[in-house]
Protein backbone atom coordinates (compact mmCIF):
# COMPACT_ATOMS: atom_id res chain seq x y z
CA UNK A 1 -16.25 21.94 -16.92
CA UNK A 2 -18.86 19.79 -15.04
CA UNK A 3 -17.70 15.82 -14.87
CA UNK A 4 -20.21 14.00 -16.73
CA UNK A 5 -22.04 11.48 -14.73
CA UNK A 6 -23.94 8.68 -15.97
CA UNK A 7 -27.62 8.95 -16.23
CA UNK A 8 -30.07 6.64 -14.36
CA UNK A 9 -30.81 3.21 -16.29
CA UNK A 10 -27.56 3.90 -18.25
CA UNK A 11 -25.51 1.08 -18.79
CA UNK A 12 -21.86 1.53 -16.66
CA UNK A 13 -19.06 -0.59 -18.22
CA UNK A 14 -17.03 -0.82 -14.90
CA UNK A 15 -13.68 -1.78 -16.99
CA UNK A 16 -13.71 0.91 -19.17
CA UNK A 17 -11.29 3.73 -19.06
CA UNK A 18 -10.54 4.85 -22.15
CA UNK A 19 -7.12 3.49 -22.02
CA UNK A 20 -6.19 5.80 -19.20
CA UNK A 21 -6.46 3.48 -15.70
CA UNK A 22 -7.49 6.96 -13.66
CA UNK A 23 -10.11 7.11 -10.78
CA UNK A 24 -13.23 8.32 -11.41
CA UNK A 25 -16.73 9.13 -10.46
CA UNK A 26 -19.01 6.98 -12.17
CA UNK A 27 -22.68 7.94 -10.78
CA UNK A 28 -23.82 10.36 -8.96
CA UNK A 29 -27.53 10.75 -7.37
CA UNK A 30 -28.73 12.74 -4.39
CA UNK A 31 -28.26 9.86 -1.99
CA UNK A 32 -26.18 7.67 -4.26
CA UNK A 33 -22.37 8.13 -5.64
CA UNK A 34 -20.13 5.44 -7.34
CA UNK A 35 -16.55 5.76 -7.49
CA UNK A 36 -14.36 3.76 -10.20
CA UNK A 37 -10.98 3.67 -8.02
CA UNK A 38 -7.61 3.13 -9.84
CA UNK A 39 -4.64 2.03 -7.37
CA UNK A 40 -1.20 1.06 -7.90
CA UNK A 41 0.55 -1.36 -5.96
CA UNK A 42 1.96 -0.32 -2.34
CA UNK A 43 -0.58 3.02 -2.65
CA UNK A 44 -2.13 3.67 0.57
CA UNK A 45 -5.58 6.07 0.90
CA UNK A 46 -4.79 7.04 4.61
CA UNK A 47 -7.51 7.04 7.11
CA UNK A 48 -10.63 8.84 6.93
CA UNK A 49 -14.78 8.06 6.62
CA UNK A 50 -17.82 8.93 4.75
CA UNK A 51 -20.82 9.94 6.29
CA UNK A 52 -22.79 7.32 4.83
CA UNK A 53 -22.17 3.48 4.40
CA UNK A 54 -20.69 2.41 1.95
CA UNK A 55 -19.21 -0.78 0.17
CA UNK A 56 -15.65 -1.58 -1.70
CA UNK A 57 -15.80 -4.21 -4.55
CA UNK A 58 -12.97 -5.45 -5.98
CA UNK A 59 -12.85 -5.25 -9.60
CA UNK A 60 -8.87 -6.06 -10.01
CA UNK A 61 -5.28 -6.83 -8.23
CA UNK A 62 -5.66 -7.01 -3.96
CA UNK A 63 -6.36 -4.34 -1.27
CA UNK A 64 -6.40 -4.50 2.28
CA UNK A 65 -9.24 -2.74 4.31
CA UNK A 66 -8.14 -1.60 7.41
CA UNK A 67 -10.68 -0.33 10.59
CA UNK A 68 -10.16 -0.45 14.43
CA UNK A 69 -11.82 -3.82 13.77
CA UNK A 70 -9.25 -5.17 12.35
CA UNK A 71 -7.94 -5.91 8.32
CA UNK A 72 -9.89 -7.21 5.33
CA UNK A 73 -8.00 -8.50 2.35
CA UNK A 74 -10.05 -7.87 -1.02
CA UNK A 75 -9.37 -10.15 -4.14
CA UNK A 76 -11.34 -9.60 -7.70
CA UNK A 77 -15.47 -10.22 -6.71
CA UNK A 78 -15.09 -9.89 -3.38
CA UNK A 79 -17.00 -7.19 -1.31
CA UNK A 80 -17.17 -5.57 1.56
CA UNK A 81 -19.64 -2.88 3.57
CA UNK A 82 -18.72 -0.45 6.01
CA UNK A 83 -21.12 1.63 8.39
CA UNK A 84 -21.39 5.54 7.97
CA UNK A 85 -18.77 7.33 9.89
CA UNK A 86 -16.52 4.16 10.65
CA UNK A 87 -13.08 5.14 9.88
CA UNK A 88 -10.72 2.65 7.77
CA UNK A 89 -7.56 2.88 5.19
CA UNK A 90 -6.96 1.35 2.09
CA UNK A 91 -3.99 -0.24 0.78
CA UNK A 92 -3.32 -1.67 -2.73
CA UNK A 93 -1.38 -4.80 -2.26
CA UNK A 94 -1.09 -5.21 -6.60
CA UNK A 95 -2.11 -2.61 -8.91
CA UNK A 96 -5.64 -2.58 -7.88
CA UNK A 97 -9.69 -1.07 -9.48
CA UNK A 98 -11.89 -0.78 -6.65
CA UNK A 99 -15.80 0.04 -7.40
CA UNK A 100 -16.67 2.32 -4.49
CA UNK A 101 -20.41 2.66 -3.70
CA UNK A 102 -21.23 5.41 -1.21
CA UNK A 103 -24.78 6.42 0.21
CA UNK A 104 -25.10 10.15 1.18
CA UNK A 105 -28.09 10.39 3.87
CA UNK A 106 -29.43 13.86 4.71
CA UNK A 107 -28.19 15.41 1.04
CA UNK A 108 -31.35 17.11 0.33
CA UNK A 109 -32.83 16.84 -3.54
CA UNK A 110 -32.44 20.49 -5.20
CA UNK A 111 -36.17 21.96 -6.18
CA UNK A 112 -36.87 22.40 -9.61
């Protein structure tokens, strides 16, 4: 079964999880995807990148951004943006929701 996405000018209620607290793909476009992201304390995503930028809100708890530049620490509202292809880790300092926006250049639109 296909994950349903939400459907453009559809209203996303970011806190929402049906009681579970699971990760989860919110949106997805053909340049466009956004990520719900459900961490637990001490959890670490290890390094990797996207091929396009993208940005990591905090929604919830702390996480720490890691890249060769150096660390970030996220609290609830706070953002940060990352260039395509720059690598970086992620590590929940407190359970932790993370609203992950990602762009997806050169993802061509399927014909009709």
């Amino acid at each position: 079964m296909a994950l349903e996405h939400a459907s453009p000018r559809q209203a996303i209620d970011l806190h929402a999880h049906d009681g579970l607290a699971i990760s989860t793909s919110l949106l997805r476009t053909d340049h466009l995807q956004l990520l719900r992201l459900v961490l637990p304390a001490g959890h670490t995503l290890p390094q990797h990148h996207v091929r396009g930028d993208l940005t990591l809100h905090c929604l919830a708890g702390e996480a720490d951004v890691a890249t060769a530049a150096g660390h970030c620490s996220l609290a609830p509202g706070m953002l940060v943006m990352l260039p395509a292809g720059e690598p970086h880790a992620l590590r929940a300092l407190s359970d932790c929701v993370v609203l992950v926006t990602l762009t997806e250049p050169g993802r061509a639109a399927t014909a009709t």
